[in-house]
C-alpha atoms as a PDB file:
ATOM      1  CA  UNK A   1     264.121 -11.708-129.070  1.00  0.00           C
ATOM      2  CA  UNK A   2     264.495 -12.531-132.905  1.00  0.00           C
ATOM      3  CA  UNK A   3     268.212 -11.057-132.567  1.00  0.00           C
ATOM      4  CA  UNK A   4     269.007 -13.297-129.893  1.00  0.00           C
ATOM      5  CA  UNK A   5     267.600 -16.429-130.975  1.00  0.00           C
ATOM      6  CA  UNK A   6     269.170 -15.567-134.753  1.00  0.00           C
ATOM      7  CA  UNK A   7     272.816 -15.644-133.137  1.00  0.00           C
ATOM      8  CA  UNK A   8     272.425 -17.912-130.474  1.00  0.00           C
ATOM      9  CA  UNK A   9     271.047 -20.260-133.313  1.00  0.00           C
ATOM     10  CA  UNK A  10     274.004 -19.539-135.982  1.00  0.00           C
ATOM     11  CA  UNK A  11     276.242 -19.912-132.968  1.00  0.00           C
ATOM     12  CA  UNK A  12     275.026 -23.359-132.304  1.00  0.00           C
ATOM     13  CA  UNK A  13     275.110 -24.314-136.078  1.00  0.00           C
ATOM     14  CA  UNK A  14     279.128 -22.605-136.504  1.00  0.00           C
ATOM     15  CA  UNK A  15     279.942 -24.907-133.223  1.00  0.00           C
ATOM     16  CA  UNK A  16     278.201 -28.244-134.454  1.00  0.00           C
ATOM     17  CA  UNK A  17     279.651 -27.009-137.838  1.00  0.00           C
ATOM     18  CA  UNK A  18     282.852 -26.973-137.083  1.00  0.00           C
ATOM     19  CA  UNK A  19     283.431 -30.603-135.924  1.00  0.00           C
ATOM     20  CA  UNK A  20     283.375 -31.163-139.877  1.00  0.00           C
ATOM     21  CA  UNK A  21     286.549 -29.207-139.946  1.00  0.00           C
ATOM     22  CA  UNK A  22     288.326 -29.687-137.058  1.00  0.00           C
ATOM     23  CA  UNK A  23     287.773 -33.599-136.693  1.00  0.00           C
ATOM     24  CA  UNK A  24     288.208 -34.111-140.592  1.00  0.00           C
ATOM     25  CA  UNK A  25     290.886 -36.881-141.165  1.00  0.00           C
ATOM     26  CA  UNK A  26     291.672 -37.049-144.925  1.00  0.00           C
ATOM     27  CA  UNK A  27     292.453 -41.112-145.180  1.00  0.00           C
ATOM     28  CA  UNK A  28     289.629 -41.790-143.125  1.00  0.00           C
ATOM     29  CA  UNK A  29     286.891 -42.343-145.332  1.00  0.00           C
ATOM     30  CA  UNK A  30     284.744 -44.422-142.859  1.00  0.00           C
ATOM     31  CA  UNK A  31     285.112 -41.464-139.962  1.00  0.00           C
ATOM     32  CA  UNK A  32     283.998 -39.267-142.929  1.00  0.00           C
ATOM     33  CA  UNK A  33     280.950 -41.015-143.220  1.00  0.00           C
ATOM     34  CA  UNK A  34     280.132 -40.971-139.579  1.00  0.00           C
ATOM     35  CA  UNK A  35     280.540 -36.979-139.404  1.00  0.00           C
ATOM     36  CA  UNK A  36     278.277 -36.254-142.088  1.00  0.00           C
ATOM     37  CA  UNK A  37     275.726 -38.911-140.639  1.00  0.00           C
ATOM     38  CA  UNK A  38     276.013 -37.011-137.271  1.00  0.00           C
ATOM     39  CA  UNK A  39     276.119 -33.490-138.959  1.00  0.00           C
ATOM     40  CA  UNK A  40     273.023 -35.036-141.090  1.00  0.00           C
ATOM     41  CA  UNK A  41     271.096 -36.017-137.774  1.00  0.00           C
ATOM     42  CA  UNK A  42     271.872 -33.045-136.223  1.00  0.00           C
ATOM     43  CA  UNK A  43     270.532 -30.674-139.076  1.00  0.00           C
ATOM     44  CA  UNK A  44     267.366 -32.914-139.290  1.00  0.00           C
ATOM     45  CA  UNK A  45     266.643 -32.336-135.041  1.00  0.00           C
ATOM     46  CA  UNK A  46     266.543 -28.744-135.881  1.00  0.00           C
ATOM     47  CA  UNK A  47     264.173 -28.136-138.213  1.00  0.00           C
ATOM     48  CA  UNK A  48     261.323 -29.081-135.312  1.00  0.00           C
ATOM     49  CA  UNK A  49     263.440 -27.118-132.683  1.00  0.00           C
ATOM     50  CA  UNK A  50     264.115 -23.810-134.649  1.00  0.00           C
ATOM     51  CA  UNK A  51     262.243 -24.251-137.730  1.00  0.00           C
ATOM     52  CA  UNK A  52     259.421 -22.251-136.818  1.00  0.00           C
ATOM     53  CA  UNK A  53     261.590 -18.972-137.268  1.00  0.00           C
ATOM     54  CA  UNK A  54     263.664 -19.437-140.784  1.00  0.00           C
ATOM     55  CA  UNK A  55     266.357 -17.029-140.505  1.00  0.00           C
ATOM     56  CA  UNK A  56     267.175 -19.062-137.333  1.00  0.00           C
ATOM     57  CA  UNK A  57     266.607 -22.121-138.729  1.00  0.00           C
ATOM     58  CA  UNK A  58     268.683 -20.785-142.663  1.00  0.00           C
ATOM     59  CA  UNK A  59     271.764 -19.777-140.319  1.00  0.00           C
ATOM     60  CA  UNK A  60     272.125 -23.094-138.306  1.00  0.00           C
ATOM     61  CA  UNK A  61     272.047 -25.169-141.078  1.00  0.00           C
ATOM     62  CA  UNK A  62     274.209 -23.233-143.782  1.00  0.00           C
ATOM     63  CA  UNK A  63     276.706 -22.705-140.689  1.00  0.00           C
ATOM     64  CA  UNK A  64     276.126 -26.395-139.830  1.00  0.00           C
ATOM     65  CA  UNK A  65     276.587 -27.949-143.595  1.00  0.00           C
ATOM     66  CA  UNK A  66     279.038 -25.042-145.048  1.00  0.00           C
ATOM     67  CA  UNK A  67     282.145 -25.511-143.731  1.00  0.00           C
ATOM     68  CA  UNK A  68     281.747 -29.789-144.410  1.00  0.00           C
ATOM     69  CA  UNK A  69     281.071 -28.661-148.303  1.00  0.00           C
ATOM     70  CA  UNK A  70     284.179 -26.255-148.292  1.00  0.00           C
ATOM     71  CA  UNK A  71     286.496 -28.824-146.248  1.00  0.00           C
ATOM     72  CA  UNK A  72     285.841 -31.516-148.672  1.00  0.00           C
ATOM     73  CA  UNK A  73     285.474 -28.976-151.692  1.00  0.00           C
ATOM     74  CA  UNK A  74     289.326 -27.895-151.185  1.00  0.00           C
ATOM     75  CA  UNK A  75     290.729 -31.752-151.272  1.00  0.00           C
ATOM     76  CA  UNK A  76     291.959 -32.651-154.740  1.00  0.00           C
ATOM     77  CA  UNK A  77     290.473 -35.881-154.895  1.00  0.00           C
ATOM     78  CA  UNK A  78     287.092 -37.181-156.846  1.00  0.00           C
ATOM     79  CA  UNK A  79     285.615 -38.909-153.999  1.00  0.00           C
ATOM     80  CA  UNK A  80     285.325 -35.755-151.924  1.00  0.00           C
ATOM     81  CA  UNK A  81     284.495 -33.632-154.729  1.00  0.00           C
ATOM     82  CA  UNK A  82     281.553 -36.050-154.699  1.00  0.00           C
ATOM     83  CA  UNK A  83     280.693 -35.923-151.333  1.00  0.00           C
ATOM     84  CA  UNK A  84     281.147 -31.797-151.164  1.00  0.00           C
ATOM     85  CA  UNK A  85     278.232 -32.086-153.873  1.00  0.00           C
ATOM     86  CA  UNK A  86     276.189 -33.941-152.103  1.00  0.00           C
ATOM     87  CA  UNK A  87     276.384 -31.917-149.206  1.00  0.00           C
ATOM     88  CA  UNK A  88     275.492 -28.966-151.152  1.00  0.00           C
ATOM     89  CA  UNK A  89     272.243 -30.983-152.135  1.00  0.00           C
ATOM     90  CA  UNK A  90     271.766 -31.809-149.063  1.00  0.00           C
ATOM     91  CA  UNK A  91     271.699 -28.253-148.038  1.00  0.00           C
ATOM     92  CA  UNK A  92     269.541 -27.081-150.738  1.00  0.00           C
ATOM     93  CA  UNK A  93     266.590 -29.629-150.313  1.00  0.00           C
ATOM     94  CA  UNK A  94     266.903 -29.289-146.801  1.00  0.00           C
ATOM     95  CA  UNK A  95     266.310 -25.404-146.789  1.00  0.00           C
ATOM     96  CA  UNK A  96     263.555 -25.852-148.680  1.00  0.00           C
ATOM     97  CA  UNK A  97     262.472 -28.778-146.814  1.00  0.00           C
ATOM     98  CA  UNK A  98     262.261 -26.244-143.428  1.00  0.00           C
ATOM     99  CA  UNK A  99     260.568 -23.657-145.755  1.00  0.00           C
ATOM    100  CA  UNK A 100     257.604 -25.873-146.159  1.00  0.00           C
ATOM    101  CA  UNK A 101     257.697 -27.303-142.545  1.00  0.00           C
ATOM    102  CA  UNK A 102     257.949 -23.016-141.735  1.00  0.00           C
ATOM    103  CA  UNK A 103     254.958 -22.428-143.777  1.00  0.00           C
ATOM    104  CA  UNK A 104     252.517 -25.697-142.398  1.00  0.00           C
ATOM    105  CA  UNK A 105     253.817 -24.437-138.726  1.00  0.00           C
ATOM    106  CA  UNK A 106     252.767 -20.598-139.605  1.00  0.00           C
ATOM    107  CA  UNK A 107     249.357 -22.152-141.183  1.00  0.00           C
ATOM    108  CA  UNK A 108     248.970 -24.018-137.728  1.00  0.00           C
ATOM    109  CA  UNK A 109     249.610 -21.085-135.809  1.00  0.00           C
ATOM    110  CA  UNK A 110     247.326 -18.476-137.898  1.00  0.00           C
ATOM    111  CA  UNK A 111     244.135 -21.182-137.915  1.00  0.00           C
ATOM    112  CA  UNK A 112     244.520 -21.824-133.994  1.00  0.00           C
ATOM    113  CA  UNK A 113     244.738 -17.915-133.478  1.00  0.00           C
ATOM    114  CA  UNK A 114     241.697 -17.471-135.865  1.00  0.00           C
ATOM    115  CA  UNK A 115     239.941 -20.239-134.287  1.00  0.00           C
ATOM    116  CA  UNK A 116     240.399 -18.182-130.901  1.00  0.00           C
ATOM    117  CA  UNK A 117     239.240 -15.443-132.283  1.00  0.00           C
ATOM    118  CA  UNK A 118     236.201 -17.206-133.799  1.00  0.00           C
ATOM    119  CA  UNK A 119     235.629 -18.821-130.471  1.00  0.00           C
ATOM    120  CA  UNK A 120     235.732 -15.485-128.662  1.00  0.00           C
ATOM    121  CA  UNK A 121     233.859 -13.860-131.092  1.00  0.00           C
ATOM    122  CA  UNK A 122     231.202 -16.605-130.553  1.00  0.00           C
ATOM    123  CA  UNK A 123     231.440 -16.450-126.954  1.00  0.00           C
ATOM    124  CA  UNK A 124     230.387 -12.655-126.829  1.00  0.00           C
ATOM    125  CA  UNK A 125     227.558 -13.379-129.363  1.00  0.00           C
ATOM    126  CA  UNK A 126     226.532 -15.763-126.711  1.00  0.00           C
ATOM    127  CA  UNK A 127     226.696 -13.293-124.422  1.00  0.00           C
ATOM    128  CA  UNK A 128     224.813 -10.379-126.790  1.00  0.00           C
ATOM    129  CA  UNK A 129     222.262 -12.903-127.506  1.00  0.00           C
ATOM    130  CA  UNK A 130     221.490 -13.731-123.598  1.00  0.00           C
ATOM    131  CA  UNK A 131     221.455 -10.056-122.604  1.00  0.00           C
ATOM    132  CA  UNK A 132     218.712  -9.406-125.832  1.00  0.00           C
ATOM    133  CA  UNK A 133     216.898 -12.779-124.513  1.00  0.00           C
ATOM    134  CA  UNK A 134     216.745 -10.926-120.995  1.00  0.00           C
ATOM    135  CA  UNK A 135     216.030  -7.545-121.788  1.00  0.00           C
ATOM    136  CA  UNK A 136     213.226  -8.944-124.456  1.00  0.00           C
ATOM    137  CA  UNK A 137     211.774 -11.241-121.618  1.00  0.00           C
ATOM    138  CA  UNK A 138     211.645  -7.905-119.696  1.00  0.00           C
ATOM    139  CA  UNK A 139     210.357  -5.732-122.127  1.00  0.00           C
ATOM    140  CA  UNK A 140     207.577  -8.947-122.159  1.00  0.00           C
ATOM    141  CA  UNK A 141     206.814  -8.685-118.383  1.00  0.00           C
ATOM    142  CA  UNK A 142     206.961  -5.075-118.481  1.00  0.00           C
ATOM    143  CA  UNK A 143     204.219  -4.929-121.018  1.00  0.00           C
ATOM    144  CA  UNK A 144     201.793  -7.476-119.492  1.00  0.00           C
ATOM    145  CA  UNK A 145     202.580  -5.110-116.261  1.00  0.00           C
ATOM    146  CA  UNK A 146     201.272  -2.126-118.115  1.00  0.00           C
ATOM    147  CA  UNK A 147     198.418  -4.273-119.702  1.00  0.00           C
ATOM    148  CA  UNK A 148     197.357  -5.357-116.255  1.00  0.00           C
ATOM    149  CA  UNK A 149     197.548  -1.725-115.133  1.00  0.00           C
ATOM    150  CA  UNK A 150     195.623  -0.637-117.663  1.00  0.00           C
ATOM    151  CA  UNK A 151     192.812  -3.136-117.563  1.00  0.00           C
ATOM    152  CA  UNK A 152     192.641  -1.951-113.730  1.00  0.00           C
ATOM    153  CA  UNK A 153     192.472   1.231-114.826  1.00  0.00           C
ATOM    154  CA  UNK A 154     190.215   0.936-117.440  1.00  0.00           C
ATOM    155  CA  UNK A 155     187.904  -0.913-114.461  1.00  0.00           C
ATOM    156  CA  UNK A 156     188.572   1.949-111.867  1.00  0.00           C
ATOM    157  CA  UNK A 157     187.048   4.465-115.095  1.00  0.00           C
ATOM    158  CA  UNK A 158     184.124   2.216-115.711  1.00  0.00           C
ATOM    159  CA  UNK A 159     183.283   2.111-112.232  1.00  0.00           C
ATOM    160  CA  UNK A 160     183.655   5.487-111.014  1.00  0.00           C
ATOM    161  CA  UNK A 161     181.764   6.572-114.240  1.00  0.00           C
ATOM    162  CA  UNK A 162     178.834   4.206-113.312  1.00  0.00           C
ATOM    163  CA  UNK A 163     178.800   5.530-109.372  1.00  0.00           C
ATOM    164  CA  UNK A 164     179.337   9.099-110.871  1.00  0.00           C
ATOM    165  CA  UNK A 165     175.872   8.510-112.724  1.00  0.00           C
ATOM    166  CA  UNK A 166     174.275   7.050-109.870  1.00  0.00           C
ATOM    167  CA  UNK A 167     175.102   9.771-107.640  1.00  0.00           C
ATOM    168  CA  UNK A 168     174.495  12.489-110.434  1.00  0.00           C
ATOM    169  CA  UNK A 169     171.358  10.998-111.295  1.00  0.00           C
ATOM    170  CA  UNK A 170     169.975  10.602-107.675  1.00  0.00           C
ATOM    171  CA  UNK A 171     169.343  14.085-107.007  1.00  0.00           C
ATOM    172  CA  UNK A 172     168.212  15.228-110.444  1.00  0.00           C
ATOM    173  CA  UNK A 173     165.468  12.024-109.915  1.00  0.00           C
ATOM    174  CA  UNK A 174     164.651  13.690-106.686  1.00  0.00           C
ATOM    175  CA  UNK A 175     164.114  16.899-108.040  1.00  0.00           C
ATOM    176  CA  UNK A 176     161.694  15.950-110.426  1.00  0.00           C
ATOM    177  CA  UNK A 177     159.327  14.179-108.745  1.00  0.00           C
ATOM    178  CA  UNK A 178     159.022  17.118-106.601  1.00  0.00           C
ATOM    179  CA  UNK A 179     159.067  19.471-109.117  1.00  0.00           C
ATOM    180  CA  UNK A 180     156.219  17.161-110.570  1.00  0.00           C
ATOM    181  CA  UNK A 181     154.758  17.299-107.396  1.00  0.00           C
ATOM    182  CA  UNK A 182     154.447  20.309-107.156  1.00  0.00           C
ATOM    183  CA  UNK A 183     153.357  21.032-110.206  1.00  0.00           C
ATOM    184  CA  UNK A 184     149.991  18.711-109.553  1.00  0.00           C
ATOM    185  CA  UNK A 185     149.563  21.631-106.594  1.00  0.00           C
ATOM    186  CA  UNK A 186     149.617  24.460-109.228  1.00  0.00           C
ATOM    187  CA  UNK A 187     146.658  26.450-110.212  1.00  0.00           C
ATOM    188  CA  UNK A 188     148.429  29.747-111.936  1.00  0.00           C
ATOM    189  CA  UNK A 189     149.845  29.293-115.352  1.00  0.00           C
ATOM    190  CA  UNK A 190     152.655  31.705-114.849  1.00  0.00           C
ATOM    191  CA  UNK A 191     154.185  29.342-111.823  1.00  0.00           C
ATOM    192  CA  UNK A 192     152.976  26.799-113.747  1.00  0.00           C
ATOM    193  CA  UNK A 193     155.611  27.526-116.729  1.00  0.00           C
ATOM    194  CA  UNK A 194     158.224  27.522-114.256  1.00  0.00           C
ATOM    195  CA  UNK A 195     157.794  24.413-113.096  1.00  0.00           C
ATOM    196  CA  UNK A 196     157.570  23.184-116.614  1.00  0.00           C
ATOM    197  CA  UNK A 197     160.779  24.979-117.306  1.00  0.00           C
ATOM    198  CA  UNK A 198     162.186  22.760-114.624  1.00  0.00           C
ATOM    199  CA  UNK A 199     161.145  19.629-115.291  1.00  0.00           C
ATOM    200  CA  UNK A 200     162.761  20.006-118.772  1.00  0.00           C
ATOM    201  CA  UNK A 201     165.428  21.359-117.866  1.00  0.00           C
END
């Protein structure tokens, strides 16, 4: 793609260029004038067309101005010595002139790619952020869950300890008030000591 555009663009610039040449009259100082405006105007158009990519935009314009500076350059007369000059000044500021306009173009470019980036980057923090908001919200409910489940537990335990007692306890009652009982009805000491044995135990 740079190939391409490079020639197509230094074969627009030889063309346009070469109206300098081919439509130079020497007496005509006036149609002089008007070619150099129009080569001028057409130099200045391109530096927001192809000045985004300088060896484009270098190669129109030399190819555009050159053959102007060397036309008037070979004449043996002051006047276009003069004007061959300030052609080549021309030239030279306006190179550099597309330089600069190359560079603020490239700086545009990098900052709205970096802000896309940035604004990417953002969105998947966004994104990071909501997903840890969600899974923290369900870490939340999943604790109170397991609080809840252990508080029912915990009430389950409590309860079957107390019924446990009650229905341990029930028998063990009823065994000693009739080993008691019993023991009232007890003359021998021998079967006496039993009993005892069982009500302490």
């Amino acid at each position: 793609w740079r190939r391409g555009f490079f020639l197509g663009s230094a074969g627009a610039g030889a063309i346009w260029g070469s109206v300098g040449v081919l439509m130079f009259v020497p007496d005509s100082l006036s149609l002089q004038m008007f070619l150099l405006g129009c080569i001028f105007a057409i130099c200045s158009g391109a530096v927001s067309v192809i000045g985004y990519y300088l060896p484009a935009f270098y190669a129109f314009a030399i190819l555009l101005v050159l053959p102007t500076i060397v036309r008037h350059a070979l004449m043996d007369q002051a006047i276009h010595w003069l004007i061959a000059a300030i052609c080549g000044i021309f030239l030279i500021s306006y190179l550099g002139f597309g330089r600069r306009q190359n560079r603020f173009v490239v700086e545009t470019l990098k900052i709205r790619y970096e802000n896309s980036d940035l604004i990417e980057q953002l969105k998947a923090q966004s994104i990071a952020a909501e997903l840890a908001t969600r899974t923290a919200e369900r870490a939340t409910q999943e604790a109170e869950r397991a609080k809840e489940e252990a508080e029912i537990a915990n009430r389950a335990k409590s309860q079957f300890l107390a019924t446990a007692s009650h229905d341990l306890r029930q028998p063990l009652q009823a065994i000693a008030l009739f080993s008691e009982a019993l023991r009232e009805r007890i003359y021998y000491p021998e079967v006496r000591t039993i009993v005892d044995n069982i009500n302490a135990s």
